[in-house]
PDB file of N, CA and C in Angstrom:
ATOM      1  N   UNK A   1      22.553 -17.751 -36.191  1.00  0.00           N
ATOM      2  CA  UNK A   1      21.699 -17.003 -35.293  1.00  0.00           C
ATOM      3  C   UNK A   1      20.249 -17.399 -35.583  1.00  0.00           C
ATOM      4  N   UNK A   2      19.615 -18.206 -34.746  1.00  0.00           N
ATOM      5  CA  UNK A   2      18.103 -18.250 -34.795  1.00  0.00           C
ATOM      6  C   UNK A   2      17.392 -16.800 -34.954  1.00  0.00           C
ATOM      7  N   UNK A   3      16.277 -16.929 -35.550  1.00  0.00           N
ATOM      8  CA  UNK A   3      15.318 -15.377 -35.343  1.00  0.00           C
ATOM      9  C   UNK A   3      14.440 -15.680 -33.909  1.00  0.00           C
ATOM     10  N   UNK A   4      14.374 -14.267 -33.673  1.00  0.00           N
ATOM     11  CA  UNK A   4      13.478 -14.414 -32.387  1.00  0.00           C
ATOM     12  C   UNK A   4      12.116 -14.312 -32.746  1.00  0.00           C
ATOM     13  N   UNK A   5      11.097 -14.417 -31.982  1.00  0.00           N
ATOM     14  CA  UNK A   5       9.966 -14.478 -32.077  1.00  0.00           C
ATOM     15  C   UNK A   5       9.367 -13.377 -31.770  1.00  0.00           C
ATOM     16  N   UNK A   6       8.284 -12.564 -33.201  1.00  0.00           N
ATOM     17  CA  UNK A   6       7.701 -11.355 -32.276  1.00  0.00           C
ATOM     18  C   UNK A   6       7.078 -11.504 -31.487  1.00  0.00           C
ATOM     19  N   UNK A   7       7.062 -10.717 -30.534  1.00  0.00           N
ATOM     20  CA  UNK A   7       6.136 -10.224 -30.174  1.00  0.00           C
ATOM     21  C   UNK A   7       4.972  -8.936 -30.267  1.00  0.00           C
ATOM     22  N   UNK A   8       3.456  -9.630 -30.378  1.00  0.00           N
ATOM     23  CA  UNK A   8       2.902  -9.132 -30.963  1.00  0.00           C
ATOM     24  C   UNK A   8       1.651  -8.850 -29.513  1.00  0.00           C
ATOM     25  N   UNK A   9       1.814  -7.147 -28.959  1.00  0.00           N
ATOM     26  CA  UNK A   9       0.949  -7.482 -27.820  1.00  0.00           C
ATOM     27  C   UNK A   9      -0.192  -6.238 -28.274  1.00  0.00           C
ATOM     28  N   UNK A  10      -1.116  -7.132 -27.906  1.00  0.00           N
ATOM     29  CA  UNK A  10      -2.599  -6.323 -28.184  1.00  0.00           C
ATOM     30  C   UNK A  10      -2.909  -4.991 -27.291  1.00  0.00           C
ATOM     31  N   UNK A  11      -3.165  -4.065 -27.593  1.00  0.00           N
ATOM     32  CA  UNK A  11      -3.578  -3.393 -27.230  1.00  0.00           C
ATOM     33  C   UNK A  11      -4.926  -3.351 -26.085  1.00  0.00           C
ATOM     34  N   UNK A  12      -4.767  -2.686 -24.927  1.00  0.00           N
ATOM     35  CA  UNK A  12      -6.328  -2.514 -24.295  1.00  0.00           C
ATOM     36  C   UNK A  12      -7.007  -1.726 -25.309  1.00  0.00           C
ATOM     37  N   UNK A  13      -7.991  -2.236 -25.331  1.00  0.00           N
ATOM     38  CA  UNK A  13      -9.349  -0.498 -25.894  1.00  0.00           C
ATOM     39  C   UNK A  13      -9.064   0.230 -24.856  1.00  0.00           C
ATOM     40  N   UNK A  14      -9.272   0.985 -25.702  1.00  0.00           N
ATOM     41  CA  UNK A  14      -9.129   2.572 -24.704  1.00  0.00           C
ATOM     42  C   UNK A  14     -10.234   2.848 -24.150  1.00  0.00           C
ATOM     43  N   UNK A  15     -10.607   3.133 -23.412  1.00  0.00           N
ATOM     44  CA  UNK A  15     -12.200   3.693 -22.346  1.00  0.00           C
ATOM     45  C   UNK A  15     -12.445   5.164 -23.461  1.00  0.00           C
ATOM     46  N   UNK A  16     -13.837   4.911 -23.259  1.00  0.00           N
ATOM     47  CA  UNK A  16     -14.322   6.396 -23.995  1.00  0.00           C
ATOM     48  C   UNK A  16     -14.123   7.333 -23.091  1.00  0.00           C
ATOM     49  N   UNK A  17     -13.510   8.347 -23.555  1.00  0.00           N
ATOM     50  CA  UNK A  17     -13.527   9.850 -23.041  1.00  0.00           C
ATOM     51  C   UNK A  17     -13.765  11.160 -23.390  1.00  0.00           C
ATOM     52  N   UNK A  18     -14.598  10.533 -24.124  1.00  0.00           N
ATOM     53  CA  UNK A  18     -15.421  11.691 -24.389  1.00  0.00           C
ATOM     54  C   UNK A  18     -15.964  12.789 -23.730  1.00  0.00           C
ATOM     55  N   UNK A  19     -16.179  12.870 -22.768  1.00  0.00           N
ATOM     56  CA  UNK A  19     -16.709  13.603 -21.863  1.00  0.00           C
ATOM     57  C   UNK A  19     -15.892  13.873 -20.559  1.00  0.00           C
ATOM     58  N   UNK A  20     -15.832  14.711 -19.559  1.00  0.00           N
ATOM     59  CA  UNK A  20     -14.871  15.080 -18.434  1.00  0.00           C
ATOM     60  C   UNK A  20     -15.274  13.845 -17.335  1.00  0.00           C
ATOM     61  N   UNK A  21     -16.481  13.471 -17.303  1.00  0.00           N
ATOM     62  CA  UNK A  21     -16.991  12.509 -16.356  1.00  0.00           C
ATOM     63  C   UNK A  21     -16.471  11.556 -16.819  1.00  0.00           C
ATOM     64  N   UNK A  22     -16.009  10.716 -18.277  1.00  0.00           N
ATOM     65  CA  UNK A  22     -15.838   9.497 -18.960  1.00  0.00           C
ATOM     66  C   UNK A  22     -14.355   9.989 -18.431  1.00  0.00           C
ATOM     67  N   UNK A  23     -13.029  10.874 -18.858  1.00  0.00           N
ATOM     68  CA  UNK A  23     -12.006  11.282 -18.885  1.00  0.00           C
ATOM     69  C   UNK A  23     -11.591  10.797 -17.144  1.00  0.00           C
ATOM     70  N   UNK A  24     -12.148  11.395 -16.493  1.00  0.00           N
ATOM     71  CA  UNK A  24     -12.594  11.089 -14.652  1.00  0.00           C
ATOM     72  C   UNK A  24     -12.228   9.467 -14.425  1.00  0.00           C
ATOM     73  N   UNK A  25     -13.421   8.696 -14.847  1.00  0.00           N
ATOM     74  CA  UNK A  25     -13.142   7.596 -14.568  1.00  0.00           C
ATOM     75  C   UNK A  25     -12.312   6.995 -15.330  1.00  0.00           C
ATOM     76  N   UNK A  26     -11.981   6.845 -16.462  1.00  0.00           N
ATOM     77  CA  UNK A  26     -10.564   6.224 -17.003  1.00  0.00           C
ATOM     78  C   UNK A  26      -9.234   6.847 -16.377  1.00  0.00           C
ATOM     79  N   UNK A  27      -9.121   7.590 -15.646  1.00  0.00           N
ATOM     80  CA  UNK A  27      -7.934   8.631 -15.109  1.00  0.00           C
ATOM     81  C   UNK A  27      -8.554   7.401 -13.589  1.00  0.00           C
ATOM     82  N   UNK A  28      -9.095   7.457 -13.315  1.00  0.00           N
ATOM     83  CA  UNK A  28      -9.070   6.750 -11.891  1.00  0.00           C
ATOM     84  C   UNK A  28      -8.671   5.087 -11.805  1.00  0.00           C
ATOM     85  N   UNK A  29      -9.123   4.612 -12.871  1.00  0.00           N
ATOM     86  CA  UNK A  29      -9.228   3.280 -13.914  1.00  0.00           C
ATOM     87  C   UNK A  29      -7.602   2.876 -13.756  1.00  0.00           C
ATOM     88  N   UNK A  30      -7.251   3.474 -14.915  1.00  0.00           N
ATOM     89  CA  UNK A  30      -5.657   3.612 -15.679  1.00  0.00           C
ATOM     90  C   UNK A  30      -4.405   4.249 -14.852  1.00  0.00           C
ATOM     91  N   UNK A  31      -5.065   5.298 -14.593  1.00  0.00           N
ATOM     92  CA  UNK A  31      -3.860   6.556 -13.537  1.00  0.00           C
ATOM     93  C   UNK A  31      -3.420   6.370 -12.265  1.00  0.00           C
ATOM     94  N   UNK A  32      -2.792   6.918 -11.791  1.00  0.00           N
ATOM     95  CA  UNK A  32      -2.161   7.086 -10.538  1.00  0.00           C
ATOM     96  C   UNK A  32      -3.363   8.118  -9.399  1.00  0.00           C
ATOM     97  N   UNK A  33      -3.013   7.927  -8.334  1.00  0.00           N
ATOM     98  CA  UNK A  33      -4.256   8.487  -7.836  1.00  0.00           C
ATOM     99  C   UNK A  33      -3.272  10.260  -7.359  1.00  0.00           C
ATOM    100  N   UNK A  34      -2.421  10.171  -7.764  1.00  0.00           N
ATOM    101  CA  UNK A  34      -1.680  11.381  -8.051  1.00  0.00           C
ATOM    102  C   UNK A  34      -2.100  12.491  -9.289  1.00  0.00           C
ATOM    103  N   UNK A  35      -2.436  11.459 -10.133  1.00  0.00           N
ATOM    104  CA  UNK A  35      -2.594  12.128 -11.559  1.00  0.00           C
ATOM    105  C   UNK A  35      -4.043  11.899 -11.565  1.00  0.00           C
ATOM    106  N   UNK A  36      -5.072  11.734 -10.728  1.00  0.00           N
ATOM    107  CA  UNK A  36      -5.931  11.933 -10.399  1.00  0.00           C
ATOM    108  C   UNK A  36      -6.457  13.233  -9.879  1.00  0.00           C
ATOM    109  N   UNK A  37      -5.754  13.586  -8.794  1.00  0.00           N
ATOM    110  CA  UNK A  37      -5.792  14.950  -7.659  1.00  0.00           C
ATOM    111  C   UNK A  37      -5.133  16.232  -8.777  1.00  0.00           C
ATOM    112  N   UNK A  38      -4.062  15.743  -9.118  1.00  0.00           N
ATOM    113  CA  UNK A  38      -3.602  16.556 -10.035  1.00  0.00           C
ATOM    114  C   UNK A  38      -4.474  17.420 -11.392  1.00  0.00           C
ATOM    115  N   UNK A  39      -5.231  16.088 -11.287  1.00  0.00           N
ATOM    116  CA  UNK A  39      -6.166  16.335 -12.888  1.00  0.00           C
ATOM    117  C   UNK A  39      -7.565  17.447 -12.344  1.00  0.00           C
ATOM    118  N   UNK A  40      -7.739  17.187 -11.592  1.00  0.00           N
ATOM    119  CA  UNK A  40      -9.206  17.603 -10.464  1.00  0.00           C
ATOM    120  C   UNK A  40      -8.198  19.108 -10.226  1.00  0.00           C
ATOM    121  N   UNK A  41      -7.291  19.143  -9.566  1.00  0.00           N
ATOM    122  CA  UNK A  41      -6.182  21.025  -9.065  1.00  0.00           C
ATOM    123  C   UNK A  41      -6.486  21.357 -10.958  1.00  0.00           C
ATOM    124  N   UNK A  42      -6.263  20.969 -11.755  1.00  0.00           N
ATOM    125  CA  UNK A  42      -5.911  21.581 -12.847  1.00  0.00           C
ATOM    126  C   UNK A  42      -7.179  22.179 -13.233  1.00  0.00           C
ATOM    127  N   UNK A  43      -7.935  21.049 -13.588  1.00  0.00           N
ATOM    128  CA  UNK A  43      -9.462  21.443 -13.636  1.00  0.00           C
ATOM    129  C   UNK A  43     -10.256  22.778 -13.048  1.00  0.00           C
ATOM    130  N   UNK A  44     -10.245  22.367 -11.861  1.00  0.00           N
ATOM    131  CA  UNK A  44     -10.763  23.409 -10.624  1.00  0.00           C
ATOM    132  C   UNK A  44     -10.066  25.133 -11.129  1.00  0.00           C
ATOM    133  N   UNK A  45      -8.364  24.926 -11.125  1.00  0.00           N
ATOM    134  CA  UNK A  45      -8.294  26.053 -11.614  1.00  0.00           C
ATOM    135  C   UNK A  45      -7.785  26.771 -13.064  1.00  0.00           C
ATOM    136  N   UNK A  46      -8.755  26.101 -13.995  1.00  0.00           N
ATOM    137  CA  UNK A  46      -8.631  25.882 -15.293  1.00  0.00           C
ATOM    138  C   UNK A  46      -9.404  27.500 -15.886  1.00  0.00           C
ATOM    139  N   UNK A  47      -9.256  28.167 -16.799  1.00  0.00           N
ATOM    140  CA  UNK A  47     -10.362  29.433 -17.623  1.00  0.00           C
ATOM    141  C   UNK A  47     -11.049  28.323 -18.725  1.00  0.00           C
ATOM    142  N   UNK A  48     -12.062  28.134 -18.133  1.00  0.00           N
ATOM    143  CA  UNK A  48     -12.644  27.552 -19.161  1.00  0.00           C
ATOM    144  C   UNK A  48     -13.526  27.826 -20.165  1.00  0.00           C
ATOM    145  N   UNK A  49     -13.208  29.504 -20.226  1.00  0.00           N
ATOM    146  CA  UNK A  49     -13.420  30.448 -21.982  1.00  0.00           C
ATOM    147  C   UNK A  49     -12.163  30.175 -22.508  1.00  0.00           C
ATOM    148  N   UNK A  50     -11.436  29.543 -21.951  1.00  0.00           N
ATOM    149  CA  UNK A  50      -9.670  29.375 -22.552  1.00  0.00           C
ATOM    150  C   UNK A  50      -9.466  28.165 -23.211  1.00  0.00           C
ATOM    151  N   UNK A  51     -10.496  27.896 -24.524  1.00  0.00           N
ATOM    152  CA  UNK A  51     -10.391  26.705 -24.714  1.00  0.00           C
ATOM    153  C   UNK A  51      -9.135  26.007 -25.490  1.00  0.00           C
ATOM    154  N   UNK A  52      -8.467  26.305 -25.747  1.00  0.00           N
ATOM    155  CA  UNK A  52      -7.055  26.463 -26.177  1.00  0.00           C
ATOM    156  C   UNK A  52      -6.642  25.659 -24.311  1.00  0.00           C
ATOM    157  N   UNK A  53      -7.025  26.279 -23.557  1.00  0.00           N
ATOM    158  CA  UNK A  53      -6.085  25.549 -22.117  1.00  0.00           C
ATOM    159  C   UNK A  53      -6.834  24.645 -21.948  1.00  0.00           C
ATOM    160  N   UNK A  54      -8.432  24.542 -21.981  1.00  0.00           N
ATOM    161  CA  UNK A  54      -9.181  23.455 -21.663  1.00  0.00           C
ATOM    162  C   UNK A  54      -8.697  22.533 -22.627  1.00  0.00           C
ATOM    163  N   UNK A  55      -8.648  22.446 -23.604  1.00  0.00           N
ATOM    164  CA  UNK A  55      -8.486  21.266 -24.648  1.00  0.00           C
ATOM    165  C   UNK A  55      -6.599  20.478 -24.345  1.00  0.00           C
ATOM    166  N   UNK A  56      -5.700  21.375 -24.102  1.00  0.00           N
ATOM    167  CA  UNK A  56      -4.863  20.938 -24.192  1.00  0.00           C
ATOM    168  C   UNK A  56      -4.987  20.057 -22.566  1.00  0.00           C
ATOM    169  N   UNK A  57      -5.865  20.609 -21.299  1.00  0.00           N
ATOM    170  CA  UNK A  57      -5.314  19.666 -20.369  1.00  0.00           C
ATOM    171  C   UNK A  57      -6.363  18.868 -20.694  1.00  0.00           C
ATOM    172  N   UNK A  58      -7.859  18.529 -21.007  1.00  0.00           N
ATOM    173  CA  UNK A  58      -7.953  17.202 -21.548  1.00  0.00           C
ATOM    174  C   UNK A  58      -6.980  16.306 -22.255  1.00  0.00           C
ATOM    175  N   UNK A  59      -6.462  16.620 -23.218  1.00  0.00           N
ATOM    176  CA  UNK A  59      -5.387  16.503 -24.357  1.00  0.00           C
ATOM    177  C   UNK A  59      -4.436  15.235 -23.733  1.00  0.00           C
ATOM    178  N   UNK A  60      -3.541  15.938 -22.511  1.00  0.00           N
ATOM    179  CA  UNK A  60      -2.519  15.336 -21.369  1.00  0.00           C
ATOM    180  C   UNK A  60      -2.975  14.273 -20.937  1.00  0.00           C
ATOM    181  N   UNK A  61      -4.349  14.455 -20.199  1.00  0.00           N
ATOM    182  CA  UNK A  61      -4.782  13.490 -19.402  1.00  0.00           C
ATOM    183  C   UNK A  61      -5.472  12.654 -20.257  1.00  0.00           C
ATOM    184  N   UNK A  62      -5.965  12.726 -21.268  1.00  0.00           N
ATOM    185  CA  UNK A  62      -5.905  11.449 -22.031  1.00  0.00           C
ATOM    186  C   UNK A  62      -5.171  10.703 -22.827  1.00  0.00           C
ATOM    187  N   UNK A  63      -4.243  11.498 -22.967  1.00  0.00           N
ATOM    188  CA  UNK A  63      -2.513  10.845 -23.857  1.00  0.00           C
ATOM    189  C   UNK A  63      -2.335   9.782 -22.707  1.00  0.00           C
ATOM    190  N   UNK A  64      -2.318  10.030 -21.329  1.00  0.00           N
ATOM    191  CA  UNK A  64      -1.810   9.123 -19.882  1.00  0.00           C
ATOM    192  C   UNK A  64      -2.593   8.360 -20.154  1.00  0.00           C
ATOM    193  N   UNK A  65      -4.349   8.069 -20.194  1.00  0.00           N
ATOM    194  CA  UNK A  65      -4.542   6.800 -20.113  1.00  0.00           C
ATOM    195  C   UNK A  65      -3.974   6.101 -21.412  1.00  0.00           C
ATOM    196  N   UNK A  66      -4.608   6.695 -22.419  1.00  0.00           N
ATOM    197  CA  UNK A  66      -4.161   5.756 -23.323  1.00  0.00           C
ATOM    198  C   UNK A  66      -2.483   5.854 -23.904  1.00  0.00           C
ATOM    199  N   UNK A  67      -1.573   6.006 -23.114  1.00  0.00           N
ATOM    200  CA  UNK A  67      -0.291   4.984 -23.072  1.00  0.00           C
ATOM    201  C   UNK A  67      -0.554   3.798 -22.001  1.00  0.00           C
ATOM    202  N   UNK A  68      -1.218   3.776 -21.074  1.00  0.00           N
ATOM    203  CA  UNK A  68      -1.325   2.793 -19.825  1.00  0.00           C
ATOM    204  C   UNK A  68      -2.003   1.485 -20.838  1.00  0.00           C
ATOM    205  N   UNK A  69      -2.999   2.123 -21.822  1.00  0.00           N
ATOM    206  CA  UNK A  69      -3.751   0.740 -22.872  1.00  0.00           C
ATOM    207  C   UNK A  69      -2.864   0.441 -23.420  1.00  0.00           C
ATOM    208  N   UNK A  70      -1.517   0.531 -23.839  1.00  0.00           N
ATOM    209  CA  UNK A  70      -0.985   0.447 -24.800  1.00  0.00           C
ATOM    210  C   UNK A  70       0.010  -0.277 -23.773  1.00  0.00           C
ATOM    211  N   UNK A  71       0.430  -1.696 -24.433  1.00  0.00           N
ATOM    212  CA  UNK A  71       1.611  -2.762 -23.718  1.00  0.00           C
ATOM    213  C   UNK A  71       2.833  -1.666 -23.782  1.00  0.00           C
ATOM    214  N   UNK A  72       3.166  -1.717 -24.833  1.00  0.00           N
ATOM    215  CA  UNK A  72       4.311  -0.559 -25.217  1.00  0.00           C
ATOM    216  C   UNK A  72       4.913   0.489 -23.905  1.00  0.00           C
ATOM    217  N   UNK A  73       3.424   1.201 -24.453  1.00  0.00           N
ATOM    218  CA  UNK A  73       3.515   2.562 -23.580  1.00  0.00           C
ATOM    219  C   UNK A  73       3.672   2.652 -21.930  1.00  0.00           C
ATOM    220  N   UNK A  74       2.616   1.387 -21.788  1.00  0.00           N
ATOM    221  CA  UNK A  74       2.772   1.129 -20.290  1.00  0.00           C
ATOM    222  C   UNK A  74       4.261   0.082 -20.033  1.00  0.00           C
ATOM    223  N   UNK A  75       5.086  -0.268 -20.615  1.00  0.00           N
ATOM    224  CA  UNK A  75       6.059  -0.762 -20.011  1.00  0.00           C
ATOM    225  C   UNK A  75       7.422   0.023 -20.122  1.00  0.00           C
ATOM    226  N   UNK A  76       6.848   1.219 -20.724  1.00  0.00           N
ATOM    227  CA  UNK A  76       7.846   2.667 -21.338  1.00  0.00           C
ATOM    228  C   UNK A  76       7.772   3.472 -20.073  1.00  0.00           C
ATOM    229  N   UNK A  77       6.474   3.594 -19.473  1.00  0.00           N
ATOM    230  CA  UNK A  77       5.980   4.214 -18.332  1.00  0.00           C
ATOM    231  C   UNK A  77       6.260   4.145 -16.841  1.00  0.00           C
ATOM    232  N   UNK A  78       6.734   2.216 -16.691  1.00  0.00           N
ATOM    233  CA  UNK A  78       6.900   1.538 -15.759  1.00  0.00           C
ATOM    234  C   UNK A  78       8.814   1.486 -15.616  1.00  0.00           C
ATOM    235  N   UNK A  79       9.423   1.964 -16.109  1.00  0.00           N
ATOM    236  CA  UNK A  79      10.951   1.826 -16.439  1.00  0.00           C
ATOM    237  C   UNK A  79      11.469   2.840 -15.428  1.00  0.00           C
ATOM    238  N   UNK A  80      12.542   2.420 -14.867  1.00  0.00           N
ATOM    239  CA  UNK A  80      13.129   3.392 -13.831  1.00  0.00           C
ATOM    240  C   UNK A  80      13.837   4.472 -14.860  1.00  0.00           C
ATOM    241  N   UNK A  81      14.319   5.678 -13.917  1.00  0.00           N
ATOM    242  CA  UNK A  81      15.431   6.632 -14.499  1.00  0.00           C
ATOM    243  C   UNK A  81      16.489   5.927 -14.402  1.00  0.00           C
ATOM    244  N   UNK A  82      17.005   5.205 -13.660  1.00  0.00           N
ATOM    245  CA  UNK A  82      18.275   4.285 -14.027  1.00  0.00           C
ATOM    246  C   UNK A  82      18.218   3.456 -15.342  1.00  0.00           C
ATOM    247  N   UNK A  83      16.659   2.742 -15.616  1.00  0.00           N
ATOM    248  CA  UNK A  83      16.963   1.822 -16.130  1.00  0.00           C
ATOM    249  C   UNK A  83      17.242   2.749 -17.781  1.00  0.00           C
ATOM    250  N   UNK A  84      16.158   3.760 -17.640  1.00  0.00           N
ATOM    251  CA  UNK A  84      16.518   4.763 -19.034  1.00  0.00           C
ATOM    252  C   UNK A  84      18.036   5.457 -19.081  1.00  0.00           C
ATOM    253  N   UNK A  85      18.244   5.945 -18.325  1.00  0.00           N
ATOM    254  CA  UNK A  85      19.919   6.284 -18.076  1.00  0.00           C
ATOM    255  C   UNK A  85      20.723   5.446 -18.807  1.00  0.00           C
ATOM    256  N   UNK A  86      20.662   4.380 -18.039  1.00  0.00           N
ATOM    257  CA  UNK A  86      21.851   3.173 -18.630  1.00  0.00           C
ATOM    258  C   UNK A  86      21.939   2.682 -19.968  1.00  0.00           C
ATOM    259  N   UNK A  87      20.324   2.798 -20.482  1.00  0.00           N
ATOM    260  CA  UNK A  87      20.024   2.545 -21.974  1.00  0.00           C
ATOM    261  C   UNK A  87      20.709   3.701 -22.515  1.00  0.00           C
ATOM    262  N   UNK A  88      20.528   4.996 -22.475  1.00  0.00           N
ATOM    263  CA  UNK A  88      20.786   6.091 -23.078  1.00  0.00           C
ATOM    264  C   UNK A  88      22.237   6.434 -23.048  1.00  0.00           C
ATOM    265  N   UNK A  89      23.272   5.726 -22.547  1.00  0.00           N
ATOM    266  CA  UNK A  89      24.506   5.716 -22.333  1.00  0.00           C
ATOM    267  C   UNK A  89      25.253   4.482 -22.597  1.00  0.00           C
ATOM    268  N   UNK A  90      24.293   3.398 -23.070  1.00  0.00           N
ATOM    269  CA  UNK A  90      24.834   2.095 -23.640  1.00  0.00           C
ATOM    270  C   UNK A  90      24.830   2.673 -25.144  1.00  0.00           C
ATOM    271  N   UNK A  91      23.744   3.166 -25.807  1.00  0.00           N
ATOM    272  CA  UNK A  91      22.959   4.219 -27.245  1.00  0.00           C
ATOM    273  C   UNK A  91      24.486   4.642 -27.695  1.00  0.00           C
ATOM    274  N   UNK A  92      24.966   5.619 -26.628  1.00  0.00           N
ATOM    275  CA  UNK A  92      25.821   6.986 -26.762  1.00  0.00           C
ATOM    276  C   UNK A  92      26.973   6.329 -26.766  1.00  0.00           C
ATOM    277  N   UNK A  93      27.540   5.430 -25.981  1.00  0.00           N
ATOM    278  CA  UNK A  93      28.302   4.654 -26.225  1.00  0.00           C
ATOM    279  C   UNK A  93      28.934   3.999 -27.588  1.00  0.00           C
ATOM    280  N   UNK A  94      27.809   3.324 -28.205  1.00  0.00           N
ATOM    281  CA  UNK A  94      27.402   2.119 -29.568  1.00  0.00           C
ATOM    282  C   UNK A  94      27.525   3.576 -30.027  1.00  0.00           C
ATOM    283  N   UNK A  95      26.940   4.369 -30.385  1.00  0.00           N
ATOM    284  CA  UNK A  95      27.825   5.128 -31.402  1.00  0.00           C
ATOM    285  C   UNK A  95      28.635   5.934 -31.515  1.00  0.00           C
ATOM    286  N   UNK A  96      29.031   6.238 -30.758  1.00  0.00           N
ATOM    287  CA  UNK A  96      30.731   7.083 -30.578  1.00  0.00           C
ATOM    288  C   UNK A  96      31.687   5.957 -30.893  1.00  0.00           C
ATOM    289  N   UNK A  97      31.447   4.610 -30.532  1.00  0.00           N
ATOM    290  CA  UNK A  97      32.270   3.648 -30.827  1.00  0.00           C
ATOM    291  C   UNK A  97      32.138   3.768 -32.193  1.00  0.00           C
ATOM    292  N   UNK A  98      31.088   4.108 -32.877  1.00  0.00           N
ATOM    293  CA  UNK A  98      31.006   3.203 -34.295  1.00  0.00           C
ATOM    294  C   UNK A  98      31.511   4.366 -35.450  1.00  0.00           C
ATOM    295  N   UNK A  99      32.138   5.660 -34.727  1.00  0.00           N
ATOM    296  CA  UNK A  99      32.642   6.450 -35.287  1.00  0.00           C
ATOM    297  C   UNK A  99      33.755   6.355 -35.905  1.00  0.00           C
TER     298      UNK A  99
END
């Protein structure tokens, strides 16, 4: 058996998001223009003395871009429910067999 070759894929930098305006444009950048509108409904009707809720939906919406920087994450992201299905039942398979 030859070894395969890693692969070794670089990461994007992540856009600063520091700020809701920086968070904004990397969400428009990186995101779906779904998870855009979505991010703006959440916002809009957000308590923002609730910083416990404010922090966690920043939190979300920047976990999303930065899996999209990430080769990994974004080709984890891009995978059908079939194609995860079939993996997760080839998995379940390989070890019930190996019982």
């Amino acid at each position: 058996m030859t070894a395969q070759p890693e692969h070794h894929h670089r990461p994007v930098p992540a856009p600063p998001m520091t700020t809701v305006r920086e968070l904004r444009l990397a969400l428009r950048t990186y995101g779906t223009s779904a998870e855009v509108d979505e991010f703006e409904e959440r916002l809009a009707d957000a308590d923002l003395d609730d910083l416990t809720q404010a922090r966690r939906l920043v939190q979300r919406y920047r976990h999303r871009v930065l899996l999209r920087c990430d080769p990994e994450g974004a080709a984890a992201l891009a995978r059908t429910d079939d194609d995860v299905a079939a993996e997760l039942r080839r998995r379940l398979d390989a070890k019930a067999g190996g019982r």
